[in-house]
Protein backbone atom coordinates (compact mmCIF):
# COMPACT_ATOMS: atom_id res chain seq x y z
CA UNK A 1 92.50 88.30 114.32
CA UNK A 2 94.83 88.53 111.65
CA UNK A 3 98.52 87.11 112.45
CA UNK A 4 100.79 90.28 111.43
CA UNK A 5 100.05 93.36 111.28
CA UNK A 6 102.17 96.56 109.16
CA UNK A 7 105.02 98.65 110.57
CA UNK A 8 106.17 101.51 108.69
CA UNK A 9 108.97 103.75 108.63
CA UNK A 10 109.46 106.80 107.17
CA UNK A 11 111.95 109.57 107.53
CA UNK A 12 113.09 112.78 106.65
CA UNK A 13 115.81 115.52 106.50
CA UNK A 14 114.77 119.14 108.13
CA UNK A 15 115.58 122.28 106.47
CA UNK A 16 116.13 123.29 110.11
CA UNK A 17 115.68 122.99 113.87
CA UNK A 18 112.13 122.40 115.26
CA UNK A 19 112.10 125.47 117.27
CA UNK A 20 112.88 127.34 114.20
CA UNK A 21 110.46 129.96 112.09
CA UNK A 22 111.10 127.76 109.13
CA UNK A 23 109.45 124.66 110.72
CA UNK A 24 106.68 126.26 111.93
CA UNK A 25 104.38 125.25 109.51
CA UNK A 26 105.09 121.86 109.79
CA UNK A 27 105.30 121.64 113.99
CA UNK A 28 101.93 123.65 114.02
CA UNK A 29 100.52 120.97 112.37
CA UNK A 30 102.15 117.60 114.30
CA UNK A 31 98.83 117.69 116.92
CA UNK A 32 96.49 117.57 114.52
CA UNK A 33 98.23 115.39 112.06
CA UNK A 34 98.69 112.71 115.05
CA UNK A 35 95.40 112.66 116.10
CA UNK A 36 94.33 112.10 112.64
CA UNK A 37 96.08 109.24 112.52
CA UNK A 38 95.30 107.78 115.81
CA UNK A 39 91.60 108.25 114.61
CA UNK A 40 92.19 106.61 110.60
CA UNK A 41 90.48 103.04 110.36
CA UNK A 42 93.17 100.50 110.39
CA UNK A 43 95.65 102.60 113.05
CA UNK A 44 97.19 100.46 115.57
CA UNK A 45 100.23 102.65 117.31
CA UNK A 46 103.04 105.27 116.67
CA UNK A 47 106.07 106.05 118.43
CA UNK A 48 105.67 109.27 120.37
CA UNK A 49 108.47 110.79 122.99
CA UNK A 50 106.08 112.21 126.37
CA UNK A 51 105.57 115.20 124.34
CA UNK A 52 103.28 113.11 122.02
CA UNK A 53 105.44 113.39 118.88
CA UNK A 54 108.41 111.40 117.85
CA UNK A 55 110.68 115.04 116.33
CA UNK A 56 113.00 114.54 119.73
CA UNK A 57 113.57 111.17 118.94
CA UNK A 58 117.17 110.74 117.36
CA UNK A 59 117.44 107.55 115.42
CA UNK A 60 120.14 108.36 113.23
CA UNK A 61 123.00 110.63 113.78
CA UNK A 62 122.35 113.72 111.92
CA UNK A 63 119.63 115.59 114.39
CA UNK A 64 117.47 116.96 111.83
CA UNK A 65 116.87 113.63 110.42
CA UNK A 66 113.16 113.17 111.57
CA UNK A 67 111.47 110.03 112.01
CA UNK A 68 108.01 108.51 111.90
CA UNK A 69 107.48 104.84 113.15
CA UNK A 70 104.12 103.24 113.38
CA UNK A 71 101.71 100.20 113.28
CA UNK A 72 98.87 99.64 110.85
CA UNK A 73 96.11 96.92 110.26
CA UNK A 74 97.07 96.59 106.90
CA UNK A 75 98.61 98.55 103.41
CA UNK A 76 95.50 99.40 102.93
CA UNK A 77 94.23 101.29 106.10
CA UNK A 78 97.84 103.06 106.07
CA UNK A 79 97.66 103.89 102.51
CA UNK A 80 94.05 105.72 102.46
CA UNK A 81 95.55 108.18 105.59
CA UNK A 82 98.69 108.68 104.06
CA UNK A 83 96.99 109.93 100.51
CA UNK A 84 93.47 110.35 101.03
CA UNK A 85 93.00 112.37 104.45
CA UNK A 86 94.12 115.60 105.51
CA UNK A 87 97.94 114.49 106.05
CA UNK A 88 98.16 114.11 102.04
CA UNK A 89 98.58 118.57 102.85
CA UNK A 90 101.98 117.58 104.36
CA UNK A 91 103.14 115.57 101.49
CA UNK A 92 102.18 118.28 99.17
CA UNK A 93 104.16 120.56 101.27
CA UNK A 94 107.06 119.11 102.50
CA UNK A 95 109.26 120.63 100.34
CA UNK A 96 109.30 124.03 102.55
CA UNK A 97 110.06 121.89 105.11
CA UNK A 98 112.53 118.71 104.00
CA UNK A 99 115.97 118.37 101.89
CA UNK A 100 115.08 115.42 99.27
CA UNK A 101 116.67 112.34 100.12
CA UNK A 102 118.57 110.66 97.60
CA UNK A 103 117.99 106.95 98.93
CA UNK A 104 114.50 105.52 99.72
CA UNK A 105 112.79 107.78 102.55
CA UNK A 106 109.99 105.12 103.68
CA UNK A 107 109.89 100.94 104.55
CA UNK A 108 106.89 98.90 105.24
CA UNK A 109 107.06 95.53 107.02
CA UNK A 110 104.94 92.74 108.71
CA UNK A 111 105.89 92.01 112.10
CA UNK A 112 103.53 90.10 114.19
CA UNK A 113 100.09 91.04 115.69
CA UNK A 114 100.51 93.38 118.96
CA UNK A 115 104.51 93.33 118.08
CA UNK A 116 105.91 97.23 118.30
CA UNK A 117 108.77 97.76 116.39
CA UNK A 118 111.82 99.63 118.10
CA UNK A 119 113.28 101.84 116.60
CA UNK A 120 117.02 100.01 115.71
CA UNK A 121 114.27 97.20 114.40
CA UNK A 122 112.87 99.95 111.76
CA UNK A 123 116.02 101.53 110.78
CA UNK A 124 116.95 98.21 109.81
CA UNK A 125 114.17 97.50 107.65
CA UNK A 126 115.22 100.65 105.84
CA UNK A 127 118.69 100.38 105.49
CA UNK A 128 116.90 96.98 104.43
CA UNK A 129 114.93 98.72 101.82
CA UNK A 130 117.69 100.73 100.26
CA UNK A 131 120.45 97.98 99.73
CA UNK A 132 118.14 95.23 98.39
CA UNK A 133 115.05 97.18 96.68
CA UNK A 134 111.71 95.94 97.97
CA UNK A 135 111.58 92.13 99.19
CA UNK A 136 109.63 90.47 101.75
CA UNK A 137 111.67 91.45 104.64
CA UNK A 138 111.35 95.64 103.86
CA UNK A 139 108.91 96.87 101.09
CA UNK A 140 107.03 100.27 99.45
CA UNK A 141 103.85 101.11 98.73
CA UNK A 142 104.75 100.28 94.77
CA UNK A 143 105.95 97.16 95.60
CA UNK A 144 103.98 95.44 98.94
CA UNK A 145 104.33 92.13 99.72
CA UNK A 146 101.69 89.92 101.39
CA UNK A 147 101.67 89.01 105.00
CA UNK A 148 103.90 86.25 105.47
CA UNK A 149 102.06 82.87 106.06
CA UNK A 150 100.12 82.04 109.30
């Protein structure tokens, strides 16, 4: 069993409320999307409210910031469902849904096997992320770093 395992982070603005005809596109899709994920190879956990998604959860202060926290084997396993299954539709859309962000939107850690991340430990890694650029502590997708040593 491998010693650490990834936690990612990744946020982003709404163009509106959840309940809104705007968003519909996008909260139509949150079921399926989830369960995708809690199928992929390499999933481990996500943080979900009782509802089973994480849109009620308000991590930062502005309520349409959005945020998506979960637990992977490995960059790898979290890469392939981000860009080669069916959730790669919500990246292509997400413009009708999101603002742009002007600072980095997503962080990838290590943290150690069976460890889940709270949330003030992910915003962290992100705030991280978008003082320092990508080091060991928060990283992207362009720039991973290795697990650290057992």
């Amino acid at each position: 069993m491998p010693a650490y395992q990834l936690a990612q982070i990744n946020i982003a603005l709404a163009r509106d409320d959840m309940a809104s005809d705007l968003m519909s596109g996008f909260v139509s899709r949150l079921n399926e999307i989830n369960a995708l994920a809690e199928h992929a190879p390499g999933f481990v956990w996500r943080l979900q409210s009782e509802a089973g998604d994480a849109t009620s959860i308000q991590v930062f202060d502005d309520p349409l910031m959005l945020v998506n926290l979960s637990v992977w084997d490995d960059v790898p396993a979290l890469q392939h469902f981000v860009y080669k299954s069916m959730h790669i539709e919500l990246v292509r859309d997400r413009d009708a849904w999101f603002n742009k962000l002007k600072s980095a939107h997503q962080a990838l850690w290590w943290v150690p096997h069976g460890h889940r991340p709270s949330t003030e430990e992910a915003r962290q890694a992100l705030t991280h992320l978008q003082a320092h650029g990508p080091t060991p502590a928060a990283f992207t997708f362009a720039k991973p770093f290795p697990p650290p040593a057992a």
